[in-house]
Protein backbone atom coordinates (compact mmCIF):
# COMPACT_ATOMS: atom_id res chain seq x y z
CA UNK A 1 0.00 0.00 0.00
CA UNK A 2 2.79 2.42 1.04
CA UNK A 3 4.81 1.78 -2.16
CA UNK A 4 1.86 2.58 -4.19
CA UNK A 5 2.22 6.12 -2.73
CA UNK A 6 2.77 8.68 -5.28
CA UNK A 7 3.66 12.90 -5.62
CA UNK A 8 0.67 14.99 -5.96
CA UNK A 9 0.29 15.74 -9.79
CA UNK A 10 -0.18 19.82 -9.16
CA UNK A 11 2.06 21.95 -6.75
CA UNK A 12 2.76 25.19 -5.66
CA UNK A 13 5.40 26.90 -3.65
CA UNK A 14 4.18 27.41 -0.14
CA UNK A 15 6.15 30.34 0.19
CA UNK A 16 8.06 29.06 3.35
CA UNK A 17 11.53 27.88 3.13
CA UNK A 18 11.03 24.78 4.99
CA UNK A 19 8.10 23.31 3.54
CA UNK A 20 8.78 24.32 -0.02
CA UNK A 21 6.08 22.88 -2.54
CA UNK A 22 2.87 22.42 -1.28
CA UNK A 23 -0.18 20.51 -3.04
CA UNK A 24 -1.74 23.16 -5.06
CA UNK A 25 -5.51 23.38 -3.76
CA UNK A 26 -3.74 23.42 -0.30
CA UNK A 27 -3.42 26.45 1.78
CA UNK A 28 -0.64 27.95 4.56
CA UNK A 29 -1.49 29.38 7.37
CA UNK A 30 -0.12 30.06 10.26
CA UNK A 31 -1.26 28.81 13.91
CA UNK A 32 -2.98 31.82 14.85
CA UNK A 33 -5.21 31.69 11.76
CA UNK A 34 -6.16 27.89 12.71
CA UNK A 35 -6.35 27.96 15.97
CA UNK A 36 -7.03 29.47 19.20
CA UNK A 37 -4.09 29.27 21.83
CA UNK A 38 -4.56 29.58 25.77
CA UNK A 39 -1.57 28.87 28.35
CA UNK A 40 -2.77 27.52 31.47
CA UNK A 41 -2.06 28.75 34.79
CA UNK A 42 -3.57 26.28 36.82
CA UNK A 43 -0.51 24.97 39.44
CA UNK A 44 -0.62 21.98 41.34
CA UNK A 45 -1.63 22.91 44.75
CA UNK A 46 -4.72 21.73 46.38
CA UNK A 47 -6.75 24.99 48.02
CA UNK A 48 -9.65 24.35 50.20
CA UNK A 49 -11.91 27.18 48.09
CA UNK A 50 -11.03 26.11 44.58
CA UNK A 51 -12.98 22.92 43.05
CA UNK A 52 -11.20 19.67 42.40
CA UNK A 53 -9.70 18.70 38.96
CA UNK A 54 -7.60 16.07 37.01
CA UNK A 55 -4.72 18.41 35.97
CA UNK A 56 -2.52 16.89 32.54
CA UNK A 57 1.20 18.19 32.96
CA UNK A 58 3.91 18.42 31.04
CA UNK A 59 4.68 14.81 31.82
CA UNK A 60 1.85 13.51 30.31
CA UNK A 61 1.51 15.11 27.23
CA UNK A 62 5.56 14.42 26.88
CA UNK A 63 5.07 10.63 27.17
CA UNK A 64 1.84 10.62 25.48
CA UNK A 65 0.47 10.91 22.36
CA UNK A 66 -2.89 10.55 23.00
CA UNK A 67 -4.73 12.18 26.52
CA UNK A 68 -7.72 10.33 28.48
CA UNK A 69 -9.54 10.83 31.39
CA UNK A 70 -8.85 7.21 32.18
CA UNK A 71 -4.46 8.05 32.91
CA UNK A 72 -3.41 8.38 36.07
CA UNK A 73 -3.26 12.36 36.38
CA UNK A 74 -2.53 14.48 39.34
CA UNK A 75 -4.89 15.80 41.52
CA UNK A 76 -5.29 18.96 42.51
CA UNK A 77 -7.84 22.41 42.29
CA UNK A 78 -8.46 25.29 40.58
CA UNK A 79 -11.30 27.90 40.47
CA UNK A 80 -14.31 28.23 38.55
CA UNK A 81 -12.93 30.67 36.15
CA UNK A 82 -9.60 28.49 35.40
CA UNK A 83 -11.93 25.35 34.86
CA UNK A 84 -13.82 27.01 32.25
CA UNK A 85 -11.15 28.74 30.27
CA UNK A 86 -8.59 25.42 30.47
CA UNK A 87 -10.80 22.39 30.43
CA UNK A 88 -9.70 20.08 27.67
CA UNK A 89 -11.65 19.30 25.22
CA UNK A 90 -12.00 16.01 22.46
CA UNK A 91 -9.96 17.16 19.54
CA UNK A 92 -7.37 20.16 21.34
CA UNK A 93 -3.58 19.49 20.96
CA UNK A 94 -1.30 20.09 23.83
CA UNK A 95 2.45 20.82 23.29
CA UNK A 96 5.38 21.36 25.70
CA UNK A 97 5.71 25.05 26.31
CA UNK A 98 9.03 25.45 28.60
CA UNK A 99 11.74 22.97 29.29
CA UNK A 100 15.32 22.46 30.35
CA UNK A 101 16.07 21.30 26.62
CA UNK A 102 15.17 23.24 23.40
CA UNK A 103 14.58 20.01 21.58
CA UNK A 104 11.81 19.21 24.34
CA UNK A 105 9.73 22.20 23.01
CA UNK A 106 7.06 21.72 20.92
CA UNK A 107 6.36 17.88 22.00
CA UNK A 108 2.04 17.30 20.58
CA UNK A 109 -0.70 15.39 22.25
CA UNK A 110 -4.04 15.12 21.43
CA UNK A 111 -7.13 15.10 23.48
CA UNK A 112 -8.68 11.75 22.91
CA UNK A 113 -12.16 12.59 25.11
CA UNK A 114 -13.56 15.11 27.05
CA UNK A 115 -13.71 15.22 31.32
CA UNK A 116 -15.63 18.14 32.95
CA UNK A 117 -12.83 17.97 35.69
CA UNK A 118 -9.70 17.50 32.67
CA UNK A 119 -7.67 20.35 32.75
CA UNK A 120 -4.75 21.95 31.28
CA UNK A 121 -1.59 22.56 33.70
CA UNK A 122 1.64 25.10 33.67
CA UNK A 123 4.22 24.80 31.02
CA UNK A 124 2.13 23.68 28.26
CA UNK A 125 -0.22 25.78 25.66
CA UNK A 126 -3.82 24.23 24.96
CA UNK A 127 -4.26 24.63 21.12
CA UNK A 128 -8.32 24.69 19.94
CA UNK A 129 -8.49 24.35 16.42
CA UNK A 130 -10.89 26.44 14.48
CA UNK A 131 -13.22 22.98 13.37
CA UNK A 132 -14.56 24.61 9.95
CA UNK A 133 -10.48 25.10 9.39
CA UNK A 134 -8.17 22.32 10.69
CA UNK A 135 -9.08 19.00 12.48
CA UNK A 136 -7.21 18.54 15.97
CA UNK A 137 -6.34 14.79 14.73
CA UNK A 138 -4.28 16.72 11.54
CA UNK A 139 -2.97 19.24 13.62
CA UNK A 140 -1.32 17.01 16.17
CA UNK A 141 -0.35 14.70 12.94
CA UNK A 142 1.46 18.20 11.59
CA UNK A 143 2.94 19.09 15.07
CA UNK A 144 4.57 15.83 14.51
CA UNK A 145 6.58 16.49 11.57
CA UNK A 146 10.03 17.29 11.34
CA UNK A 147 9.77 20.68 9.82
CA UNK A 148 6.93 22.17 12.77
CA UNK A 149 9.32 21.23 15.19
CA UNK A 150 12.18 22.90 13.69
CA UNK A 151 10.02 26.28 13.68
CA UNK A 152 9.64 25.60 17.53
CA UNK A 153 13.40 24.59 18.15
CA UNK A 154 14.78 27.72 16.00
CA UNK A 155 11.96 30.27 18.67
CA UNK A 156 12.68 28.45 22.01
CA UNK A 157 14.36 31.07 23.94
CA UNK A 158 17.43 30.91 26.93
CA UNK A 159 20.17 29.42 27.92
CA UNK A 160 19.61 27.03 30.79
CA UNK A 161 15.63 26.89 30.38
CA UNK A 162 14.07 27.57 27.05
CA UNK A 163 10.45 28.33 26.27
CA UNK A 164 8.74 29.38 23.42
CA UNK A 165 6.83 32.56 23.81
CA UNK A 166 2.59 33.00 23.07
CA UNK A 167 3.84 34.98 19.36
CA UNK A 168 6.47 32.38 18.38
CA UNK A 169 3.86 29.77 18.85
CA UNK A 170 1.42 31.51 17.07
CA UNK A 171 3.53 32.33 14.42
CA UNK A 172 4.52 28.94 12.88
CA UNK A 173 3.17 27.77 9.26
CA UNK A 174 1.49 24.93 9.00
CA UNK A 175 -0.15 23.18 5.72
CA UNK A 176 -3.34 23.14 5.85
CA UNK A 177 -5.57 20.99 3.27
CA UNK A 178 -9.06 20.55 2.33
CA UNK A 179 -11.08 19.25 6.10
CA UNK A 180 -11.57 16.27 3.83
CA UNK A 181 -8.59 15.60 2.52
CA UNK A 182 -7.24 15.73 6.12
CA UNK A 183 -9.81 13.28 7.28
CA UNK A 184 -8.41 10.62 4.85
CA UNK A 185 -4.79 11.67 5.81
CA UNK A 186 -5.18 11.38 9.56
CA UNK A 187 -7.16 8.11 8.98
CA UNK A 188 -3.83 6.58 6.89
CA UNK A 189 -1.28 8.02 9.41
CA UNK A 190 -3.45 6.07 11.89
CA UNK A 191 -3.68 2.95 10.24
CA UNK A 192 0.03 2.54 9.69
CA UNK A 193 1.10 4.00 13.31
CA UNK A 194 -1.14 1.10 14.50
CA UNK A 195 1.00 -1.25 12.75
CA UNK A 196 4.14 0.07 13.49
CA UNK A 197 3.28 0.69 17.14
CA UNK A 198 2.15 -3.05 17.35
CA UNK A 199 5.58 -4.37 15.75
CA UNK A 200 7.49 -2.08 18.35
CA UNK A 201 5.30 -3.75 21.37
CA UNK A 202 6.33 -7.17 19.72
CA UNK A 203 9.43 -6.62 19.98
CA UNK A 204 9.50 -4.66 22.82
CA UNK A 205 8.16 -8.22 24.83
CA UNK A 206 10.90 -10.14 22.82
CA UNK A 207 13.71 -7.71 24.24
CA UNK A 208 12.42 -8.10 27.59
CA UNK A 209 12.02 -11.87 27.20
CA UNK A 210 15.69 -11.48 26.56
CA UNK A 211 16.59 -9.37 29.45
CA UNK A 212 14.92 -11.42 31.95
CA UNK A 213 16.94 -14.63 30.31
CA UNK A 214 20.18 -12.31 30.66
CA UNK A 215 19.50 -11.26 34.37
CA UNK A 216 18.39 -14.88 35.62
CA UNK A 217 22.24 -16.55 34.32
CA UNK A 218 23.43 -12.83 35.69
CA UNK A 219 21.72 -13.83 38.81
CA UNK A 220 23.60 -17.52 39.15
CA UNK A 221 26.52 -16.52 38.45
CA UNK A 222 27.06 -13.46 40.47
CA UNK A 223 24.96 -14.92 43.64
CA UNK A 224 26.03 -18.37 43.54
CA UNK A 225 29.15 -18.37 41.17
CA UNK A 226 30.15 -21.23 38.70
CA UNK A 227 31.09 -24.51 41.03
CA UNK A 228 28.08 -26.10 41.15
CA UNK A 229 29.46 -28.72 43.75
CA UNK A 230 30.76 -25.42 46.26
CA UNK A 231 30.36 -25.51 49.73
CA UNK A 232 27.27 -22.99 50.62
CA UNK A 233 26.32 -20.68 54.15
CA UNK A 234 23.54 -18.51 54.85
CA UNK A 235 23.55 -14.81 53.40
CA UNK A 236 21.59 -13.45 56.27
CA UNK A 237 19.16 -11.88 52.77
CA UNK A 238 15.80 -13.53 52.95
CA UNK A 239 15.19 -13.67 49.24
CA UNK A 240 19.17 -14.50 48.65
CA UNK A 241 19.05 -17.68 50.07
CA UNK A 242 22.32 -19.01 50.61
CA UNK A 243 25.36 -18.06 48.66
CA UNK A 244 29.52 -19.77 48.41
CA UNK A 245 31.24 -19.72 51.70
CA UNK A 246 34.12 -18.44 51.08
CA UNK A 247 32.31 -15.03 49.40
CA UNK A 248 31.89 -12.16 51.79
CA UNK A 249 29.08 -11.05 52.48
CA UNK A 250 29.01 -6.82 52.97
CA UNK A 251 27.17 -3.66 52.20
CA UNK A 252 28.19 -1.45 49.52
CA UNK A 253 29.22 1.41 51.79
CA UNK A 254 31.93 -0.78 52.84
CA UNK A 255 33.43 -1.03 48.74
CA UNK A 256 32.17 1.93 47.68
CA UNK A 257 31.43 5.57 46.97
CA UNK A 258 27.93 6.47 46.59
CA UNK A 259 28.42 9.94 44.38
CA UNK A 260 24.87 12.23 44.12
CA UNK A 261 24.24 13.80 40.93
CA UNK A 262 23.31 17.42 40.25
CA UNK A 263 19.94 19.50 41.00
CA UNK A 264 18.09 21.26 37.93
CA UNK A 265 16.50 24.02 38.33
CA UNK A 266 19.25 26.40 40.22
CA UNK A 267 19.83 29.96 39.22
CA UNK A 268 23.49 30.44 38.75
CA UNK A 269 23.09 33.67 36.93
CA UNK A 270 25.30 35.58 39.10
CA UNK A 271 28.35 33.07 38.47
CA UNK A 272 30.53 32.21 35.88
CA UNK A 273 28.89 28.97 33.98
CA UNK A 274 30.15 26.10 31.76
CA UNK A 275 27.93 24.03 29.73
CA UNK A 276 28.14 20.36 30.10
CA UNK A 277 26.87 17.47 29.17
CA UNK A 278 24.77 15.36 31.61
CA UNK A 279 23.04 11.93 31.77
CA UNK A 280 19.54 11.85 32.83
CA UNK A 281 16.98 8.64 34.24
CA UNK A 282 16.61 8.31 30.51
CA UNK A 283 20.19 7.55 29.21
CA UNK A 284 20.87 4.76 31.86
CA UNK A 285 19.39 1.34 30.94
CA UNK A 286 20.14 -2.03 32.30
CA UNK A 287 23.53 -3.43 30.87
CA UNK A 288 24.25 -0.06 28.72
CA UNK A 289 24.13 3.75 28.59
CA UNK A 290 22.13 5.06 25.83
CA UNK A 291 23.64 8.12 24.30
CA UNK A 292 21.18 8.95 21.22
CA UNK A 293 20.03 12.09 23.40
CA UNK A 294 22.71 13.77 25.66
CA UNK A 295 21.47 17.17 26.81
CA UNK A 296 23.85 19.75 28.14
CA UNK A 297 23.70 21.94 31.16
CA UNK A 298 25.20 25.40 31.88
CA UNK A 299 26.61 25.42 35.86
CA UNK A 300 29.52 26.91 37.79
CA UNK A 301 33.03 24.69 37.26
CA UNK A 302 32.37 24.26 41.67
CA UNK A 303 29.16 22.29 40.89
CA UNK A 304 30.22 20.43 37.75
CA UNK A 305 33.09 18.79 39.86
CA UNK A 306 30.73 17.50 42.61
CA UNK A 307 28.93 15.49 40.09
CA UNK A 308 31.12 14.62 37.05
CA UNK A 309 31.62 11.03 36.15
CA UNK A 310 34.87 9.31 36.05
CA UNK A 311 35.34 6.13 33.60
CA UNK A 312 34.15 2.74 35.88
CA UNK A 313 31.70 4.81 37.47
CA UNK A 314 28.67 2.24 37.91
CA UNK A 315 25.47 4.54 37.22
CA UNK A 316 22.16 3.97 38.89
CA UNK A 317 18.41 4.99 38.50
CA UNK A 318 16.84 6.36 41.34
CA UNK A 319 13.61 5.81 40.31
CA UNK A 320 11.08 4.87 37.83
CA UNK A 321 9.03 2.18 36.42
CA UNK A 322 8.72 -0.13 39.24
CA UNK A 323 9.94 -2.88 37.23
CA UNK A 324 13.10 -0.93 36.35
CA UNK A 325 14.02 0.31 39.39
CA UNK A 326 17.77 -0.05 40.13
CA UNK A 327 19.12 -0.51 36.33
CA UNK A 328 22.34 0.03 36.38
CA UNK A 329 25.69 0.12 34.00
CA UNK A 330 29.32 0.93 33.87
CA UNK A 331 29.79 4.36 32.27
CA UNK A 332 33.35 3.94 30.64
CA UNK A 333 34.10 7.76 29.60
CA UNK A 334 32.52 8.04 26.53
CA UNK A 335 32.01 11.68 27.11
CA UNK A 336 34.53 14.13 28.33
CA UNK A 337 33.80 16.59 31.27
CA UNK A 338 30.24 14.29 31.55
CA UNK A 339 28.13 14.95 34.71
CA UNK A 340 24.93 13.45 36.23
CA UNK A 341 21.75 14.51 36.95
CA UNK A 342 20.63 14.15 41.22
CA UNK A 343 18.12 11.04 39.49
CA UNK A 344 21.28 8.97 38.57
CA UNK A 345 23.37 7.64 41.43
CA UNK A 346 27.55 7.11 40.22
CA UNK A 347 28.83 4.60 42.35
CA UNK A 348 32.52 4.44 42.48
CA UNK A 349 34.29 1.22 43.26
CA UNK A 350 37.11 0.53 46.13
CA UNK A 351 39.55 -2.09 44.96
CA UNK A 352 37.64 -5.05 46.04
CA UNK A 353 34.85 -4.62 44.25
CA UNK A 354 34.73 -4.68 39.95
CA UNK A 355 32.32 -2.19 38.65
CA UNK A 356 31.02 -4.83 36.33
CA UNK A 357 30.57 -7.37 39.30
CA UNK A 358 28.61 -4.63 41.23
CA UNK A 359 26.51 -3.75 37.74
CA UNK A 360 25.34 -7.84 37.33
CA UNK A 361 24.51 -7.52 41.09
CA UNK A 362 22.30 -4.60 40.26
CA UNK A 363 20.96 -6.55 37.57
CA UNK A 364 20.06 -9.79 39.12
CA UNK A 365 17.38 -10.96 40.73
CA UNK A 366 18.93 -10.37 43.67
CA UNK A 367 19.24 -6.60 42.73
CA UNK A 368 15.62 -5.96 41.70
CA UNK A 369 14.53 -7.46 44.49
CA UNK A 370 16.13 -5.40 47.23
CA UNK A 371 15.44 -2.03 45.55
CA UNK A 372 11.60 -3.15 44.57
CA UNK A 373 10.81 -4.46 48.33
CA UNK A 374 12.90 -0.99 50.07
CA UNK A 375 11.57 1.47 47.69
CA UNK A 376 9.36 4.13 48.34
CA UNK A 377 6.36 3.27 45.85
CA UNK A 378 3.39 5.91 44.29
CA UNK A 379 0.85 3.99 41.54
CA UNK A 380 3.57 1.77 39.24
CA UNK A 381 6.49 4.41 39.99
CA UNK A 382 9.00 3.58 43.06
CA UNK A 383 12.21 5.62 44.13
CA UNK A 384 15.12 4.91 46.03
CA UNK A 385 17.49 7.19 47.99
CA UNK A 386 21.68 6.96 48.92
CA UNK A 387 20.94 5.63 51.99
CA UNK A 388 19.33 2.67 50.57
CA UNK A 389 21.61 2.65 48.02
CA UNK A 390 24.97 2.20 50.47
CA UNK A 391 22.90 -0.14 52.21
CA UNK A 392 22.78 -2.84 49.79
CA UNK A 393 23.81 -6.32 50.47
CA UNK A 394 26.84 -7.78 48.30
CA UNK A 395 27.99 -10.87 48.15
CA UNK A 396 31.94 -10.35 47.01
CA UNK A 397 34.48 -13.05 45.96
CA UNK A 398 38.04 -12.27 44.98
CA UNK A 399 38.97 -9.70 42.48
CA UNK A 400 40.39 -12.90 40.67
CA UNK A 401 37.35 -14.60 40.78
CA UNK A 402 35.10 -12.02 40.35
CA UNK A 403 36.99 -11.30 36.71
CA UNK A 404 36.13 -15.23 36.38
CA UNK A 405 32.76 -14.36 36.82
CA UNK A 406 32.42 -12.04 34.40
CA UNK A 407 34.22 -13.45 31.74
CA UNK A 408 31.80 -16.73 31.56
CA UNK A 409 28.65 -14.01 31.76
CA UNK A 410 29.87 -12.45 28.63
CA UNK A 411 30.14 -15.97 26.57
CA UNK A 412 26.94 -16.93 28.21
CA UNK A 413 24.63 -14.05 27.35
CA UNK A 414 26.76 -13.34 24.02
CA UNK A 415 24.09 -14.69 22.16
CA UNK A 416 20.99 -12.59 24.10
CA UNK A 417 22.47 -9.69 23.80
CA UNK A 418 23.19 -9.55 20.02
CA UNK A 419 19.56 -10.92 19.85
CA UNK A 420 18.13 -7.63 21.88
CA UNK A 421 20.72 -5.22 20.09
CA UNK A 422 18.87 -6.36 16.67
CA UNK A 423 15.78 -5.94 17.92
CA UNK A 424 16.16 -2.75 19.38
CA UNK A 425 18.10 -1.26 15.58
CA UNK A 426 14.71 -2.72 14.56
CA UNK A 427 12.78 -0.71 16.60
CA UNK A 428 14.97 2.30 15.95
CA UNK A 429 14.58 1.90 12.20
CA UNK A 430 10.46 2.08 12.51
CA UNK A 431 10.64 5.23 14.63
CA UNK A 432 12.89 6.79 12.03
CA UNK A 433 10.65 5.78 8.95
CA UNK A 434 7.62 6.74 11.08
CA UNK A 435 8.68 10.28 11.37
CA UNK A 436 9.85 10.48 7.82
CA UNK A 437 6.54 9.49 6.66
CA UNK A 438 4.68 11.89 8.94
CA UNK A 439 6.43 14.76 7.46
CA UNK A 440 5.84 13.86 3.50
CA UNK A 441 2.14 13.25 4.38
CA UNK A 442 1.68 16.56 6.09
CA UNK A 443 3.05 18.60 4.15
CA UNK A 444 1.82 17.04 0.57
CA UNK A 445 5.06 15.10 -0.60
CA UNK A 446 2.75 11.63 -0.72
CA UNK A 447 -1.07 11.81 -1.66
CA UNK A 448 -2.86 9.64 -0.02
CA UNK A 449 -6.17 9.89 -0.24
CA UNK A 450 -6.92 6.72 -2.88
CA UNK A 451 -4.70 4.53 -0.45
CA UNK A 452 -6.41 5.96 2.60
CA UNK A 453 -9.85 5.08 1.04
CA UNK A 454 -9.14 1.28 0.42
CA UNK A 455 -8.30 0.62 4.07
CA UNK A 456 -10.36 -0.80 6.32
CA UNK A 457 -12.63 -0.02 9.21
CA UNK A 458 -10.39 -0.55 12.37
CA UNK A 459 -11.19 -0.25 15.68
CA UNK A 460 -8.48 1.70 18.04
CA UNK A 461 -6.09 -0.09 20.06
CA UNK A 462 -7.21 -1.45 23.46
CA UNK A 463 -3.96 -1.89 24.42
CA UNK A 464 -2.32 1.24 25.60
CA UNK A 465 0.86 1.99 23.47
CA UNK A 466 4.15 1.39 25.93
CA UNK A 467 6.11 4.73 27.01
CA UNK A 468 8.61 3.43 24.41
CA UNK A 469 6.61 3.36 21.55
CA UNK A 470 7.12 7.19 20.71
CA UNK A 471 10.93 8.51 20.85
CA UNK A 472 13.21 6.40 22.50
CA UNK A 473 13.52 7.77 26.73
CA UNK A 474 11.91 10.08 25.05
CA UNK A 475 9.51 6.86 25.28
CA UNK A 476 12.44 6.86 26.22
CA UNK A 477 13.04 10.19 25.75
CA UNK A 478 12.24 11.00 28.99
CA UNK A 479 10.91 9.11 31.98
CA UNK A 480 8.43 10.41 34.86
CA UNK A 481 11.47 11.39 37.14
CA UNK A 482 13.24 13.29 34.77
CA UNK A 483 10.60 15.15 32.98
CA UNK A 484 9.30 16.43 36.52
CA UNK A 485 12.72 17.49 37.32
CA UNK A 486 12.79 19.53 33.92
CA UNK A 487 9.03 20.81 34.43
CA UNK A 488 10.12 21.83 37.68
CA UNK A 489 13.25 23.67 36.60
CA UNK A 490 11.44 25.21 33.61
């Protein structure tokens, strides 16, 4: 179907650099002329003389493509006024206002159903579309697209924080087709994002199906080691069991430095600044540090040292998915001058203790365990703090053996971990021909109205798409610890 796709057979130029030719019964407007724009100031607090409300924050609509009443949003209040003017409506678009990164700006959701308690929150602008204009399923479609973002990027103001102001937003061009024409485009866009979004989830399973095969010979080996006939004692660690007696059996405090990362949100305008680059929840997974996204920082040299990473650092989520909780990796340098943001632990190894020993302990069963039954839990997110950190149990065997150890791990998990490194270039590969094909639909590179009228009538996904099926953390590119941090700072 998509190869059948072909160029519309009349165009114009659109009279904006970065869309170029447009179809030529197609018009370009900009976002005032489509749509009305209101930026909430409804805050979180709860006030005893305000009504109560459902407020959707930055986090939500960052995550989230689409917006329910059915999430989990935050409660809170606002008055009768604020109510009116910034409850969301079926078919408005939400996009990221402010935020500690300029590429953050701009991020769309749309408004999937209407609440009488749903409203907008700070750092966001609520975007009604003019109905007898532009549909609010084609203007989150063209929000989407490569070139709409680049309007917001190239208007985000600041240095440390950047936000778009109400007359940049307003000011961006967007194609705008026939209301029919951008029925049938929204219903193909939807059809194949179904697909793809169901291929990613596949896969997604089959990666974790391949983690938790990883972690449990991770979890033998590190807990138990690789003599099957060794004599065994007690670990004193109820879910441990019992463990080689000649290991030791200590805390991490006692092999390790537990370093805290650094706070967002501080005005250092009255000091000399740097800008660095910094890891967030986001860039540490288990086994690996994913550097597709590194944002940079601007801070005083003084508070860069405190929390910059040195090569064998072992980094740590604080929080998260419940299920995640206590991921962990060896950061090997891969960045210069790198530092860490206060949601990523560095843990820095004495010499009895192998940072990739202490990462497969972090990864085991063993690991998840301890940080999922001593972390501090809200809905399906936990957190963990230094204390509990230091606090973990280890069970330690020789340097010598420990390098044993790890050796056998890698030849035994060779074989998993080329299988989840294929699946997730897979998944890459889909999210990059996803967003290509979002931008030539939008902005009338394919027509595809015959295609979009052979498809068939679907039903929408029951099954909520994972965080990971937009933009890798971002869904993956940013997780619920580390976008609150940056709506907080912003």
């Amino acid at each position: 179907m998509i190869d059948d796709l072909k160029p519309y057979p009349q165009m114009k130029d659109s009279g904006v650099p970065w869309l170029g030719e447009v179809p030529e019964h197609w018009d370009v407007r900009r976002l005032r002329n489509l749509a009305d724009m209101r930026v909430s100031n409804v805050d979180k607090h709860t006030k005893e003389d305000e009504r109560p409300i459902r407020l959707c924050n930055y986090v939500d609509v960052y995550k989230n493509d689409y917006i329910r009443p059915s999430m989990n949003l935050m409660r809170a209040t606002a008055t009768r006024e604020e109510i009116e003017r910034f409850r969301l409506s079926e078919g408005d678009v939400l996009i990221t206002k402010d935020s500690e990164a300029w590429n953050d700006i701009g991020v769309p959701a749309l408004v999937r159903e209407s609440a009488d308690d749903l409203v907008s929150g700070y750092h966001l602008a609520l975007l009604r579309p003019f109905r007898e204009r532009i549909a609010g399923e084609f203007l989150f479609r063209s929000l989407q697209s490569i070139g709409l973002q680049y309007q917001f990027h190239v208007e985000a103001n600041g240095v440390t924080r950047y936000g778009l102001s109400h007359a940049a937003i307003k000011s961006v061009w967007l194609p705008a087709p026939p209301i029919s024409e951008q029925a049938a485009i929204v219903r193909f866009l939807d059809h194949v994002d179904r697909r793809i979004r169901r291929y990613i989830r596949a896969k997604q399973k089959l990666i974790k199906l391949l983690e938790e095969l990883k972690a449990a010979i991770i979890h033998r080996a590190v807990t138990r080691g690789l003599d099957p006939n060794i004599r065994l004692k007690p670990s004193g660690v109820e879910w441990l069991g019992h463990v080689p007696e000649h290991w030791e059996v200590t805390r991490l405090k006692n092999v390790a430095a537990v370093q805290t990362g650094l706070t967002l949100g501080k005005d250092y305008r009255s000091a000399k600044t740097k800008r660095y680059p910094y890891l967030r929840v986001a860039n540490v997974q288990t086994g690996r540090v994913d550097l597709r996204t590194v944002k940079e920082v601007e801070v005083p040299e003084a508070e860069a040292r405190r929390s910059m990473l040195r090569a064998g650092d072992v980094l740590m989520t604080e929080g998260g998915d419940i299920d995640k909780l206590g991921r962990g990796c060896v950061w090997s340098g891969e960045i210069a001058e790198c530092l860490h943001q206060n949601h990523v632990f560095a843990v820095r190894c004495g010499l009895r203790l192998l940072p990739a020993f202490l990462a497969g302990l972090m990864a085991s069963n063993h690991g998840r365990a301890y940080f999922q039954t001593t972390a501090k839990q809200t809905t399906n997110l936990a957190a963990t703090n230094s204390t509990t950190l230091r606090a973990f149990p280890l069970v330690l065997p020789d340097v010598a053996e420990q390098e044993h150890v790890l050796s056998w791990i890698a030849t035994e998990t060779e074989a998993l971990v080329r299988a989840a490194a294929d699946a997730e270039r897979e998944i890459a590969l889909l999210r990059e021909y996803r967003t290509r094909l979002i931008a030539d639909v939008v902005t009338g590179k394919l027509d595809v109205r015959e295609a979009a009228a052979r498809l068939p009538q679907e039903a929408e996904d029951i099954e909520p798409p994972d965080a990971t099926d937009g933009e890798p953390d971002a869904d993956e590119s940013a997780d619920d610890l580390d976008a609150e941090a940056e709506e907080t700072a912003a």
